[in-house]
C-alpha atoms as a PDB file:
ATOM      1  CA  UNK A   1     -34.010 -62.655 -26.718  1.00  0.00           C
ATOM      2  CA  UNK A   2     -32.847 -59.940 -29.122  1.00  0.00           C
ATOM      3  CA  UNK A   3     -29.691 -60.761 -31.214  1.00  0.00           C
ATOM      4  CA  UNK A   4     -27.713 -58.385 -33.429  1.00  0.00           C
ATOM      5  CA  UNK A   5     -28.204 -59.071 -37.349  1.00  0.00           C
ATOM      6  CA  UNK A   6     -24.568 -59.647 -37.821  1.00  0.00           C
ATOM      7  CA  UNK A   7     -24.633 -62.430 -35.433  1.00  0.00           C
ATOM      8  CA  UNK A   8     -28.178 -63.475 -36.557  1.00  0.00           C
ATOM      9  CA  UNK A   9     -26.028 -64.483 -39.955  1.00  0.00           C
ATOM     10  CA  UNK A  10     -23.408 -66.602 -38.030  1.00  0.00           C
ATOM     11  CA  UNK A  11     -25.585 -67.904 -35.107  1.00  0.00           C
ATOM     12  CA  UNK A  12     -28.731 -68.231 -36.757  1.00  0.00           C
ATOM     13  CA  UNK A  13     -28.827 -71.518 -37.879  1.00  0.00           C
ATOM     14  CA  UNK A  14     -27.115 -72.933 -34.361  1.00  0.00           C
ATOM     15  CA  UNK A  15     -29.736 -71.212 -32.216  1.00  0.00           C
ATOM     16  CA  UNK A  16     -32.999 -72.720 -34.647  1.00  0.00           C
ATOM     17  CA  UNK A  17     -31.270 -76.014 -33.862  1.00  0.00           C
ATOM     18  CA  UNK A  18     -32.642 -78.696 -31.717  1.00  0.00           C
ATOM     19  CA  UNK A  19     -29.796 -78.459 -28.876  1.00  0.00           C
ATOM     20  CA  UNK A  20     -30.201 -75.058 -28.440  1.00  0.00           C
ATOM     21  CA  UNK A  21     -33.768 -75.499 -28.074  1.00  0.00           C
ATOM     22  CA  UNK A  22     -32.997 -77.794 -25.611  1.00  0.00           C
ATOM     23  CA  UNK A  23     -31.163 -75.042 -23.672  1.00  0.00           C
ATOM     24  CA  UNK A  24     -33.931 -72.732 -23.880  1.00  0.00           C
ATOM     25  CA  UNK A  25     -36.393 -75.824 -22.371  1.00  0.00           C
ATOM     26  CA  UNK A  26     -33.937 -76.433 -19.715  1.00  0.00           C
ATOM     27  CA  UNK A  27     -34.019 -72.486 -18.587  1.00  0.00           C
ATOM     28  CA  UNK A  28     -37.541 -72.290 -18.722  1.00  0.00           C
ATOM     29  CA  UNK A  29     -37.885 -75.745 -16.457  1.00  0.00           C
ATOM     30  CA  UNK A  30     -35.344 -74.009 -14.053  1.00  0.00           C
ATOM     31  CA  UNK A  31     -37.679 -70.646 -13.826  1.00  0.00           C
ATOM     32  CA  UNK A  32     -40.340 -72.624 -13.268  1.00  0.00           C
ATOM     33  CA  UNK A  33     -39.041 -73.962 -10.471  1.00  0.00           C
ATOM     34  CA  UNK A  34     -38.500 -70.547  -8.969  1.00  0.00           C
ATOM     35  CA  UNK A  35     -34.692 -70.236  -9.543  1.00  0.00           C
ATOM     36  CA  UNK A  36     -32.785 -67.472 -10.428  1.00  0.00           C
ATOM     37  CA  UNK A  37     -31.508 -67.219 -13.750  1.00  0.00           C
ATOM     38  CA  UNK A  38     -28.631 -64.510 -13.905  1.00  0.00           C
ATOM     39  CA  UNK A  39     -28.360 -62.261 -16.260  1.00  0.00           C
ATOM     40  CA  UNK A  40     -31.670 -61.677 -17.171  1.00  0.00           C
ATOM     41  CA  UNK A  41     -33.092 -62.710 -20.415  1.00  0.00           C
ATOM     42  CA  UNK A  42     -32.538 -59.859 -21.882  1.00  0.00           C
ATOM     43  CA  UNK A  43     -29.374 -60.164 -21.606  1.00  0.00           C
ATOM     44  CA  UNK A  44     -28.202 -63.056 -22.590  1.00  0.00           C
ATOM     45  CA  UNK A  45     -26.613 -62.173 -25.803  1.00  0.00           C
ATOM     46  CA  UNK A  46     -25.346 -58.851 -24.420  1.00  0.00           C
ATOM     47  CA  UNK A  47     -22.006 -59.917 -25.375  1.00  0.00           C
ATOM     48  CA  UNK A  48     -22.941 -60.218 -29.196  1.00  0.00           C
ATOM     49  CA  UNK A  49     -25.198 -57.216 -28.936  1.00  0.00           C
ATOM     50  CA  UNK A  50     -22.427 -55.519 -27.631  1.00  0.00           C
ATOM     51  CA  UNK A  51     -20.076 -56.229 -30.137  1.00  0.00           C
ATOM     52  CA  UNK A  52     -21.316 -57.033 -33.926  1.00  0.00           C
ATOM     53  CA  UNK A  53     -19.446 -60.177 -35.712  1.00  0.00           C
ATOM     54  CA  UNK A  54     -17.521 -57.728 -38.377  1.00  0.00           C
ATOM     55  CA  UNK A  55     -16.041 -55.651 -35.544  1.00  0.00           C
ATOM     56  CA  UNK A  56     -14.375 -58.585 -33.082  1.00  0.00           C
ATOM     57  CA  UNK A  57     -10.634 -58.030 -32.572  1.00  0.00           C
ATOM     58  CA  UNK A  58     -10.395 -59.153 -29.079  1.00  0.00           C
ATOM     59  CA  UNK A  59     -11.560 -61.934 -27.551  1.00  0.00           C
ATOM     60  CA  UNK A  60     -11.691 -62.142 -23.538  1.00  0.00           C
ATOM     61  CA  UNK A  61     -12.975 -65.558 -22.671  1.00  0.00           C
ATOM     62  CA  UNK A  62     -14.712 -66.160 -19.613  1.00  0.00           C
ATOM     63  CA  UNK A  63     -16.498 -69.196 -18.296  1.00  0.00           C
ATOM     64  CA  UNK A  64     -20.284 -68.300 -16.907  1.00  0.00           C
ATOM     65  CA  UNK A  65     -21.826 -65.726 -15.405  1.00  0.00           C
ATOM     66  CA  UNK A  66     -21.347 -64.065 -11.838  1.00  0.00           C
ATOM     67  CA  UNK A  67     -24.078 -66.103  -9.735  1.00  0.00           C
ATOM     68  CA  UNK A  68     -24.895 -63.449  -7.567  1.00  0.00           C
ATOM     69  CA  UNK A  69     -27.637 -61.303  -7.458  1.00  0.00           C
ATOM     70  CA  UNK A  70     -27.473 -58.197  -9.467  1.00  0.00           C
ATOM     71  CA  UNK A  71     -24.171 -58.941 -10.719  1.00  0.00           C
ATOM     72  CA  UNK A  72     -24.186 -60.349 -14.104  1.00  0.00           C
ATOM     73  CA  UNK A  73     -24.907 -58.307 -17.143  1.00  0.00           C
ATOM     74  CA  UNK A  74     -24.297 -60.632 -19.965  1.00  0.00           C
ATOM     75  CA  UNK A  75     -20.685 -59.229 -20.462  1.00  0.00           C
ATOM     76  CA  UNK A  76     -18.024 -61.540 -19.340  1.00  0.00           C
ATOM     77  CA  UNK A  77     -16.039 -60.373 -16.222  1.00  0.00           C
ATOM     78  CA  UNK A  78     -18.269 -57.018 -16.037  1.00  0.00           C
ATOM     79  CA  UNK A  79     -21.130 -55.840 -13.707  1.00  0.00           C
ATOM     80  CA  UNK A  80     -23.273 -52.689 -14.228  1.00  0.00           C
ATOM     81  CA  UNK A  81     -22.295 -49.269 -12.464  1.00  0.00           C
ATOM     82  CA  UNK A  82     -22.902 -49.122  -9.291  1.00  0.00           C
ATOM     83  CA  UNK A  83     -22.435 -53.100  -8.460  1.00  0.00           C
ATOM     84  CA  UNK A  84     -19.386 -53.711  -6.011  1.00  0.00           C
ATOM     85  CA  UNK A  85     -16.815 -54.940  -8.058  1.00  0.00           C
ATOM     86  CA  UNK A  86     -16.092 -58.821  -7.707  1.00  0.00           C
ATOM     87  CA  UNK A  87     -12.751 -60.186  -6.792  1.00  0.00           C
ATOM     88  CA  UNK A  88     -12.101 -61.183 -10.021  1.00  0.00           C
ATOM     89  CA  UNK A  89     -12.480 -58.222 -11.800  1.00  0.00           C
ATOM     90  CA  UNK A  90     -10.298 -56.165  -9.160  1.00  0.00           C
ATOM     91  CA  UNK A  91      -7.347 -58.209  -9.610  1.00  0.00           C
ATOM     92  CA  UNK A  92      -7.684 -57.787 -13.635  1.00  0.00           C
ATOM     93  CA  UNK A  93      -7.831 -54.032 -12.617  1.00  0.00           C
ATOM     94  CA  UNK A  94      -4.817 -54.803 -10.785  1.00  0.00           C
ATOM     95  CA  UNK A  95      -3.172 -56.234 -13.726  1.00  0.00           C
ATOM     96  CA  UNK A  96      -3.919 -53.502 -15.897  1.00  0.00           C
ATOM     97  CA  UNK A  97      -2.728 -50.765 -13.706  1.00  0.00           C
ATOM     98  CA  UNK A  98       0.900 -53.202 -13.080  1.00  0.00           C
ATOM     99  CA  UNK A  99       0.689 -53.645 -17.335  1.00  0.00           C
ATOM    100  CA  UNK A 100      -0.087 -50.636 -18.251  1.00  0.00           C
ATOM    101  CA  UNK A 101       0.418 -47.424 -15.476  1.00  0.00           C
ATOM    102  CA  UNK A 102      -3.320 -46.668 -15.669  1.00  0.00           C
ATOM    103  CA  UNK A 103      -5.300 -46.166 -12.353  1.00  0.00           C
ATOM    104  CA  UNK A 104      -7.572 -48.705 -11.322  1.00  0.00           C
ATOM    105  CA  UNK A 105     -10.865 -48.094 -12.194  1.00  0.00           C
ATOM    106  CA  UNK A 106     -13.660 -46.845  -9.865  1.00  0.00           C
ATOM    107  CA  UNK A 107     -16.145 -48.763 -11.954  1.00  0.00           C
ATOM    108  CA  UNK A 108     -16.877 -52.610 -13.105  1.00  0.00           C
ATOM    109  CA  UNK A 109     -18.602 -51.571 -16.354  1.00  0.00           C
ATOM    110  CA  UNK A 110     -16.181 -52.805 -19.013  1.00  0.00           C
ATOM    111  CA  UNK A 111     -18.677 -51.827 -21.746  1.00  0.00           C
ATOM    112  CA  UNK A 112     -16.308 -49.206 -23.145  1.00  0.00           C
ATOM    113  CA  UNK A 113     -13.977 -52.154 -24.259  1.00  0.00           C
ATOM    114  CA  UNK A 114     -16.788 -53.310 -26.338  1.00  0.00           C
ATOM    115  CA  UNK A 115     -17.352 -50.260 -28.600  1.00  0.00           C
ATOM    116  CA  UNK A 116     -13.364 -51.178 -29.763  1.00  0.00           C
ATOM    117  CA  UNK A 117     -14.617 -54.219 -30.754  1.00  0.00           C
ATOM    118  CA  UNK A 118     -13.808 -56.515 -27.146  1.00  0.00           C
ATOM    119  CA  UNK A 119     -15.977 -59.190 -27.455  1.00  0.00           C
ATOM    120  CA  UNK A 120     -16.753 -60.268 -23.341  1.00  0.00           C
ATOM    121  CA  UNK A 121     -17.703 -63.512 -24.138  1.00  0.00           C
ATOM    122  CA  UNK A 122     -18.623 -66.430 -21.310  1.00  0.00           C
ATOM    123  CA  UNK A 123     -18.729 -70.159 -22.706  1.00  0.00           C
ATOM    124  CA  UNK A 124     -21.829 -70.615 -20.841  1.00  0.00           C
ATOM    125  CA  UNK A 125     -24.260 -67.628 -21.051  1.00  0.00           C
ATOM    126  CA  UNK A 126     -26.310 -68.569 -18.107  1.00  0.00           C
ATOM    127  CA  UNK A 127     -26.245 -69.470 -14.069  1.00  0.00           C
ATOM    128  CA  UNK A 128     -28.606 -70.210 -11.541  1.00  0.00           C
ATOM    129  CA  UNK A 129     -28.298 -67.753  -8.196  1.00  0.00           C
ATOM    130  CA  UNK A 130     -26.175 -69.078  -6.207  1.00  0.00           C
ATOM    131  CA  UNK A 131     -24.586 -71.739  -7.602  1.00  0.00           C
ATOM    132  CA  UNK A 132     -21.668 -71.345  -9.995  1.00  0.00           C
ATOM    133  CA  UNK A 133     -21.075 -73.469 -13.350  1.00  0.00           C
ATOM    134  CA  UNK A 134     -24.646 -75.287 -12.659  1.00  0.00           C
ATOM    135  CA  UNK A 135     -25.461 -75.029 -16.391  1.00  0.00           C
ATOM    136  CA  UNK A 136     -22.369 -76.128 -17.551  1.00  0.00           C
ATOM    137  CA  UNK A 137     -23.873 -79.435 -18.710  1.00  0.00           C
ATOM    138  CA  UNK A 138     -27.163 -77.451 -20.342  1.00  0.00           C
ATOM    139  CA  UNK A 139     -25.084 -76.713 -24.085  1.00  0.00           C
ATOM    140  CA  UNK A 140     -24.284 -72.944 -24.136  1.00  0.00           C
ATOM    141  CA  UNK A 141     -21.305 -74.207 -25.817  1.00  0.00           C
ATOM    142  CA  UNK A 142     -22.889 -75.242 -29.158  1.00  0.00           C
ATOM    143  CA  UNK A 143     -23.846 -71.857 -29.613  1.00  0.00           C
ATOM    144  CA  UNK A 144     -20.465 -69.866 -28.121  1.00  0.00           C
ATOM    145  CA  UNK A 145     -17.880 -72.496 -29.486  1.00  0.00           C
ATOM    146  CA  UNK A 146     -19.650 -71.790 -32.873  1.00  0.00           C
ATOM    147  CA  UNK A 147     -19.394 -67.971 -32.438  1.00  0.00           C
ATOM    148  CA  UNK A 148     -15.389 -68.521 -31.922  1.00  0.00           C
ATOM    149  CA  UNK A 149     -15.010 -70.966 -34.610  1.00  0.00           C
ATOM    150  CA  UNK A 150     -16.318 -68.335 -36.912  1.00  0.00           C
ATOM    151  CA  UNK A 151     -14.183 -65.691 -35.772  1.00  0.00           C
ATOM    152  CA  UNK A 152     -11.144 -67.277 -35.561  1.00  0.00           C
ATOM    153  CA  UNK A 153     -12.225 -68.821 -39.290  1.00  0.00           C
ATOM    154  CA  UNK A 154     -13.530 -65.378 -41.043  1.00  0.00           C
ATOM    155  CA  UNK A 155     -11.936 -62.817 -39.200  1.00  0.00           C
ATOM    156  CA  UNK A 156      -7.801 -61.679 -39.054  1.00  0.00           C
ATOM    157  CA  UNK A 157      -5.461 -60.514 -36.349  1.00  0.00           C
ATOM    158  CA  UNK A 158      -7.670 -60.995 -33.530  1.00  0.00           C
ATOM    159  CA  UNK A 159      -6.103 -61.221 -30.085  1.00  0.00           C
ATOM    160  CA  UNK A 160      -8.110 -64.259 -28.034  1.00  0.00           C
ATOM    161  CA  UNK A 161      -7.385 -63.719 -24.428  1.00  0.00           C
ATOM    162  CA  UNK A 162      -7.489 -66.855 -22.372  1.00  0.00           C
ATOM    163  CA  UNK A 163      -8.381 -66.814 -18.331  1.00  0.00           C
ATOM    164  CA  UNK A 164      -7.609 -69.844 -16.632  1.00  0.00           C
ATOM    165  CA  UNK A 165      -7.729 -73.852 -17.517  1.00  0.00           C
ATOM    166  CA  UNK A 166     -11.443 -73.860 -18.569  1.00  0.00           C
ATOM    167  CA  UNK A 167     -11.216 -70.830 -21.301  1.00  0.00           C
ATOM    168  CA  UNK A 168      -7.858 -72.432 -22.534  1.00  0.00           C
ATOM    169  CA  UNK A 169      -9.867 -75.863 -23.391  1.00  0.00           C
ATOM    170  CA  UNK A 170     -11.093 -73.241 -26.588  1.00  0.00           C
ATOM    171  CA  UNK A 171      -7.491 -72.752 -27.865  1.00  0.00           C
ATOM    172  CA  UNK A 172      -8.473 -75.812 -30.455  1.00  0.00           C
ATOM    173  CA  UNK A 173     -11.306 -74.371 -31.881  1.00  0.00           C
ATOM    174  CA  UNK A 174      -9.402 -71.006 -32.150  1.00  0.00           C
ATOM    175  CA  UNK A 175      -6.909 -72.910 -34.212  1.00  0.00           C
ATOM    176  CA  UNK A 176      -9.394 -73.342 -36.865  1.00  0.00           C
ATOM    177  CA  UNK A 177      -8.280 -70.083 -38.330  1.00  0.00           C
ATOM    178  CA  UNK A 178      -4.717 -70.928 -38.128  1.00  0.00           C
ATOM    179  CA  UNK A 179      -3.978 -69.712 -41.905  1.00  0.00           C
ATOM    180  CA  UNK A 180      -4.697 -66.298 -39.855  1.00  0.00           C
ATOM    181  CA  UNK A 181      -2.666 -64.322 -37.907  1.00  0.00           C
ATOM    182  CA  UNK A 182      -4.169 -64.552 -34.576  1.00  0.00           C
ATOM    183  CA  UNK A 183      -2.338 -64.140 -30.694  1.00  0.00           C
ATOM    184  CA  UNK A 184      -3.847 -66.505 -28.314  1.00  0.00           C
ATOM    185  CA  UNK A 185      -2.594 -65.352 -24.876  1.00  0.00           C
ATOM    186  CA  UNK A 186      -3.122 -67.787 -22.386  1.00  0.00           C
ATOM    187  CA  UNK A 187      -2.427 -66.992 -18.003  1.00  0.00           C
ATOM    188  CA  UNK A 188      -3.484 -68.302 -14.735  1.00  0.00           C
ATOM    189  CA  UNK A 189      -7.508 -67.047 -14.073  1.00  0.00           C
ATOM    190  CA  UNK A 190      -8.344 -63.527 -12.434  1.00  0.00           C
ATOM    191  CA  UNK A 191      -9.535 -66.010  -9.346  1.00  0.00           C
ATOM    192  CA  UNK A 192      -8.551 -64.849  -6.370  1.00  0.00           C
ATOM    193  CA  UNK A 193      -7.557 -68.868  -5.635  1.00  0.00           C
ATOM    194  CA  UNK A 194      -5.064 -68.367  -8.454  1.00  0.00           C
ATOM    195  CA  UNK A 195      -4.532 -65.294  -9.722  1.00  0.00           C
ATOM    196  CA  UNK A 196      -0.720 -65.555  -8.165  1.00  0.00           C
ATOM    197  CA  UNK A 197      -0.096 -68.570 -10.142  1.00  0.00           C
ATOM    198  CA  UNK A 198       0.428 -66.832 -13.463  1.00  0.00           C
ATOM    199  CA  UNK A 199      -2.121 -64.087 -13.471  1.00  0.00           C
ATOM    200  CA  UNK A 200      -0.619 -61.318 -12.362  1.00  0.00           C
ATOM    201  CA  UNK A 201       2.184 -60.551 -14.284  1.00  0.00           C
ATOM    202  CA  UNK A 202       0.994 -61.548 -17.744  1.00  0.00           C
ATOM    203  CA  UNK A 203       0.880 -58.410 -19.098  1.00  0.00           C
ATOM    204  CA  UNK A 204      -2.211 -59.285 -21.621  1.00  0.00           C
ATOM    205  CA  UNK A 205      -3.620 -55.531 -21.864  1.00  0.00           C
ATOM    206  CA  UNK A 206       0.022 -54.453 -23.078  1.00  0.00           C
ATOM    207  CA  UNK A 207       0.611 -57.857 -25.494  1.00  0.00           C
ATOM    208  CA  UNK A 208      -2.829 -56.962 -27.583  1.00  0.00           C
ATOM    209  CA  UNK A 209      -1.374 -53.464 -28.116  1.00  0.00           C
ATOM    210  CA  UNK A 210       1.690 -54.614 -29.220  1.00  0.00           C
ATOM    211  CA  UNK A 211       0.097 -57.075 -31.698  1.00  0.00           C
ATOM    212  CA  UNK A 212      -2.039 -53.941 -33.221  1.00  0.00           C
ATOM    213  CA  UNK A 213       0.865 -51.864 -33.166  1.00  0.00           C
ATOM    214  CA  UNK A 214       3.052 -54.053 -34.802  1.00  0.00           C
ATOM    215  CA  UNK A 215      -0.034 -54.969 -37.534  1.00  0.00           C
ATOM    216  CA  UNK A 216      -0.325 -50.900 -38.263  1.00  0.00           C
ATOM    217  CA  UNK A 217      -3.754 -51.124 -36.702  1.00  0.00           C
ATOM    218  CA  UNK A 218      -5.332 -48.963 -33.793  1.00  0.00           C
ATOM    219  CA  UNK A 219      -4.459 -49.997 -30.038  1.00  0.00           C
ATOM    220  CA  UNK A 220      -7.313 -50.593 -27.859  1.00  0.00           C
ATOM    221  CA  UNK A 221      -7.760 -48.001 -25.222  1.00  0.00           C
ATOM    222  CA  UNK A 222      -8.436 -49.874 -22.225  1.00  0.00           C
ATOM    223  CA  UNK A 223      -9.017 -46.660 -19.848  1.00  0.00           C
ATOM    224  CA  UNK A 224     -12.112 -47.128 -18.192  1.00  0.00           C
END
């Protein structure tokens, strides 16, 4: 599994460690078992790959992969071009056209928010097919709690965007860099089961512009 040098010098010592080699045991066990592991192993660390430690200003927080087939891509939220776009991901298109006036998007790829420096980050990098949050338990998030630690510790004026109860658990290790000025927006998950309960509305896309714009620093273009 290929991981970009910048995050090589952050993660480095976490992924050498013997949790993290326990994680790698535990997805090998499951393959050998003849599940599904989603995304594929080459993209696991899409997400870092993606976006290089030095260039993180945004943070969108999800919890673990899409479990279904073809979906997952290692990006948080996102799915390749061409893959029907999950529910989740329609009603954050939804959002963004209520936030900002921009037409939905005819594609899931959100890999244009990573070359502004969006890190699509899930807690846990892995799921089997078919069943959601079933490796929770396995320790992704030594390794991704680590990776926001650092940011929030080394890094200034990022915007951490927080998706439902089990993203918002990471608002403590986000305070680690509280000497910094960071904006921790925090709203109902993308879920169709509860997007109406604070979703929709939250204006997030609009709130990181702000914060840049009110810092002097470039707005992220979140056209797709």
């Amino acid at each position: 599994m290929k991981l970009d040098s910048s995050w090589q010098d952050v993660l480095g010592a976490e992924l050498r460690s013997s949790k993290m080699l326990g994680v790698f045991e535990k997805l090998r066990q499951d393959r050998d078992r003849g599940h599904n592991v989603f995304p594929p192993e080459e993209k696991i660390f899409a997400a870092f790959n993606a976006t290089p430690f030095d260039q993180v200003r945004v943070v969108i927080l999800g919890q673990d992969p899409y479990p279904t087939a073809g979906h997952a891509n290692g990006l948080s939220f996102s799915v390749s071009p061409g893959v029907q776009i999950p529910r989740s991901l329609q009603n954050i298109f939804k959002e963004l056209e209520s936030d900002l006036g921009m037409k939905r998007p005819k594609s899931g790829d959100l890999t244009p928010w990573t070359r502004q420096g969006v890190l699509l980050l899930n807690s846990v990098l892995t799921v089997r097919e078919g069943h959601a949050h079933a490796h929770e338990k396995y320790g992704w998030q030594f390794l991704t709690e680590r990776a926001i630690r650092e940011i929030s510790l080394k890094s200034t004026s990022v915007a951490f965007i927080l998706w439902g109860a089990y993203a918002r658990r990471q608002k403590e290790v986000m305070a680690a860099g509280s000497d910094k000025n960071h904006l921790i927006l925090e709203s109902a998950h993308p879920s169709p089961l509860s997007a109406r309960r604070g979703f929709f509305g939250s204006g997030p896309f609009s709130q990181v512009n702000q914060f840049f714009r009110l810092r002097g620093e470039p707005e992220i273009d979140w056209r797709l």
